[in-house]
Protein backbone atom coordinates (compact mmCIF):
# COMPACT_ATOMS: atom_id res chain seq x y z
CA UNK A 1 51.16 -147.49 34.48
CA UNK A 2 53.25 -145.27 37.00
CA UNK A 3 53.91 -141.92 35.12
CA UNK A 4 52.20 -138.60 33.79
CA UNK A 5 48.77 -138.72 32.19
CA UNK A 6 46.12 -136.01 31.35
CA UNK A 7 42.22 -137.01 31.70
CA UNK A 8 39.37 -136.96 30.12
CA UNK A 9 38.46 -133.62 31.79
CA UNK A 10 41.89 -131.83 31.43
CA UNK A 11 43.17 -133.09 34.75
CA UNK A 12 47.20 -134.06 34.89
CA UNK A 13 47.73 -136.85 36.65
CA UNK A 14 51.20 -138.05 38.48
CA UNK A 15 51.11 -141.58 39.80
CA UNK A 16 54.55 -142.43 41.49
CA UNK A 17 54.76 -145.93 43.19
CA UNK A 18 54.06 -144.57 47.26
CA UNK A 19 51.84 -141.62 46.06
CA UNK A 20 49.45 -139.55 43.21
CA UNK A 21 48.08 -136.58 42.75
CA UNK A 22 46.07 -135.00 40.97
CA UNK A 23 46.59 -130.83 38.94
CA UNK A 24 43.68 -128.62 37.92
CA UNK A 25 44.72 -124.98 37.52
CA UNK A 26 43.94 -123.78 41.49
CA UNK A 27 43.59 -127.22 43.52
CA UNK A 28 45.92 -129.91 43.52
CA UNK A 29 44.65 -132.96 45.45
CA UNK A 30 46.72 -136.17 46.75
CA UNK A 31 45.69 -139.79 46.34
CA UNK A 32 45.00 -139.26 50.32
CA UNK A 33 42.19 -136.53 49.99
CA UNK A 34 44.87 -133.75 50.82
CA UNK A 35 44.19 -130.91 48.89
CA UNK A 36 46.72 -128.05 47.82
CA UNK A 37 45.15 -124.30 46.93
CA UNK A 38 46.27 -120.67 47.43
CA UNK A 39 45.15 -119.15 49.97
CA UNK A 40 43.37 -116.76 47.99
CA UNK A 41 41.31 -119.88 46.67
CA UNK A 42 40.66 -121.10 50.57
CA UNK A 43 43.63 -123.28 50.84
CA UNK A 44 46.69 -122.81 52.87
CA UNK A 45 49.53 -122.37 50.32
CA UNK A 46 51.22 -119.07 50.25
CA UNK A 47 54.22 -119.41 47.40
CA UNK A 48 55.20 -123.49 47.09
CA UNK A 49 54.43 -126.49 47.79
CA UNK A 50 56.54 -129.85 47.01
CA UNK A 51 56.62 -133.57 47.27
CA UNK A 52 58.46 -136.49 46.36
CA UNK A 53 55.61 -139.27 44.81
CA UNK A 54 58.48 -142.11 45.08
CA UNK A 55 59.69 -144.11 41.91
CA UNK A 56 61.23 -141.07 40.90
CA UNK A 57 58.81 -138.38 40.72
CA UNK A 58 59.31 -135.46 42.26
CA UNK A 59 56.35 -132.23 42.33
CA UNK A 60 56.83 -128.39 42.76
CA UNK A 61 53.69 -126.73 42.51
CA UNK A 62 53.55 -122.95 43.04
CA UNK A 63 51.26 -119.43 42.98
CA UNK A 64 53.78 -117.11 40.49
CA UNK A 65 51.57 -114.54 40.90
CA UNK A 66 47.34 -114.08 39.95
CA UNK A 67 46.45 -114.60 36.27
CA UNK A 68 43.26 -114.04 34.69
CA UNK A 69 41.35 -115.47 38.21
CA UNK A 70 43.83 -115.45 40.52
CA UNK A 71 45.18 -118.55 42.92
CA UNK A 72 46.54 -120.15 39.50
CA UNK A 73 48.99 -122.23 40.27
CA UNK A 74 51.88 -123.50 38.10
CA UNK A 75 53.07 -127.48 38.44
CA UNK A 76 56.41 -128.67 37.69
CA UNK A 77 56.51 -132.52 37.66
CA UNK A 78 60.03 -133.89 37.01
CA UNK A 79 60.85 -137.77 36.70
CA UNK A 80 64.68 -138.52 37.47
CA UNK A 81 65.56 -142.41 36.04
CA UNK A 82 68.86 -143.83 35.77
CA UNK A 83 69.22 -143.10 32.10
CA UNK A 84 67.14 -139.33 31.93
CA UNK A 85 65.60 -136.79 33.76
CA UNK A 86 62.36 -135.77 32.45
CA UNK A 87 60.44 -132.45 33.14
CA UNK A 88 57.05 -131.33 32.86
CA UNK A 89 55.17 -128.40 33.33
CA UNK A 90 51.48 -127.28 33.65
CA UNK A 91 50.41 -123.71 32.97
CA UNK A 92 47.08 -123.70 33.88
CA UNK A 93 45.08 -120.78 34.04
CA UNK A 94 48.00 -118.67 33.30
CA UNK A 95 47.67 -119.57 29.46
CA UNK A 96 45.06 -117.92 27.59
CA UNK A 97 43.90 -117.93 23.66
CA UNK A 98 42.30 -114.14 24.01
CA UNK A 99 43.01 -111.46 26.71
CA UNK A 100 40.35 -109.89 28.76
CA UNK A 101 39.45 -106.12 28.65
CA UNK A 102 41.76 -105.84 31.82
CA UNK A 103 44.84 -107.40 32.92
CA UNK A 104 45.85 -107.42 36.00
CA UNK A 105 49.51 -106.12 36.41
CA UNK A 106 50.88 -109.80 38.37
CA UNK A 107 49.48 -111.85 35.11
CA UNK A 108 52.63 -110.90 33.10
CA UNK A 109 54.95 -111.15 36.01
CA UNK A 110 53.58 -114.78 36.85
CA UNK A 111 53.87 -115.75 32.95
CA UNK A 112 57.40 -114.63 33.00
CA UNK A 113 58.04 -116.80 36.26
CA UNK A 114 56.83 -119.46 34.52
CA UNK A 115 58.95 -119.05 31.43
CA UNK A 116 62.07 -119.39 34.07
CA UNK A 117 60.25 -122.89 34.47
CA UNK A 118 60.84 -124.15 30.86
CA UNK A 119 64.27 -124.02 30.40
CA UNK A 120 66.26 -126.94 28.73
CA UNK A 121 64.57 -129.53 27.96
CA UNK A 122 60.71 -129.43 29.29
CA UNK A 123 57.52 -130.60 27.98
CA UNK A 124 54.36 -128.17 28.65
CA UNK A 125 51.22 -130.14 29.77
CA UNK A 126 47.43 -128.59 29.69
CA UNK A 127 47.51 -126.92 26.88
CA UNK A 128 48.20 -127.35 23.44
CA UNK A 129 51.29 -124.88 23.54
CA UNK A 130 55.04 -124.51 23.21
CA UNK A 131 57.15 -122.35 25.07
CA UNK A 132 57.41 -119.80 22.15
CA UNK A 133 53.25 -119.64 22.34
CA UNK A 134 54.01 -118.78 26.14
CA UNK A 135 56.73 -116.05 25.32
CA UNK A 136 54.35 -114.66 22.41
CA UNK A 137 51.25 -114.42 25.50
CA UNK A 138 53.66 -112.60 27.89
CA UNK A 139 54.18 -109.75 24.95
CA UNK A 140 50.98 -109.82 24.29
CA UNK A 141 50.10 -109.21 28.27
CA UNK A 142 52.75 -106.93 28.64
CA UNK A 143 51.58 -104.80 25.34
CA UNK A 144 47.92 -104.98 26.75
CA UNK A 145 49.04 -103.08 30.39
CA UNK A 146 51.44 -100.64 28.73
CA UNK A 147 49.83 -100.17 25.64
């Protein structure tokens, strides 16, 4: 079935009808072999990457800034039908249950990017969270640099 799926392993999959791919939190890879990463991670990416998957599917997938490990990137997977647009988005990396001992300062900034991500009407893929869980982690981050 053409759509969104997550595996076994945690991995979201997007399977249009020309192409797939494949999100973990720092490499995205294609049905092809192509591989996305931040270049802080060995790929190529700077900011964004996009492609169209056909049958409606259309992928953003960008580095909002380093989290926790740095080279997280954030996906945005969006299916436009004749009747509704749907919109996903993956996290990754960026979401975290506990906070280190230090934060670095870009891991609020890209949580707050991300937040700009989940407007209207979005579903939040990876991890068991809602955007509210993401708002309440970007307090938390900010409140754990500024004290």
């Amino acid at each position: 079935m053409r759509g969104i799926r997550t595996n076994d392993d945690g991995a979201i999959v997007v399977e249009g009808t020309e192409r797939s791919l494949t999100y973990t939190p720092r490499l995205v890879t294609l049905d092809d072999g192509t591989t996305v990463a931040h270049e802080s991670q060995g790929g190529e990416m700077s900011s964004v990457w996009a492609a169209d998957l056909g049958g409606g599917w259309f992928v953003e997938v960008a580095h909002l800034g380093d989290g926790p490990v740095g080279g997280e990137l954030v996906m945005t997977a969006t299916f436009i039908g004749l009747d509704e647009t749907v919109r996903y988005v993956a996290i990754g990396d960026l979401w975290a249950d506990e906070l280190p001992a230090n934060v670095p300062p870009s891991w609020p900034v890209a949580v707050d990017l991300a937040l700009g991500l989940m407007e209207g009407q979005v579903q939040i893929l990876g991890a068991d969270v809602t955007k509210d869980d993401v708002e309440t982690l970007h307090q938390r981050l900010l409140g754990a640099l500024h004290g």
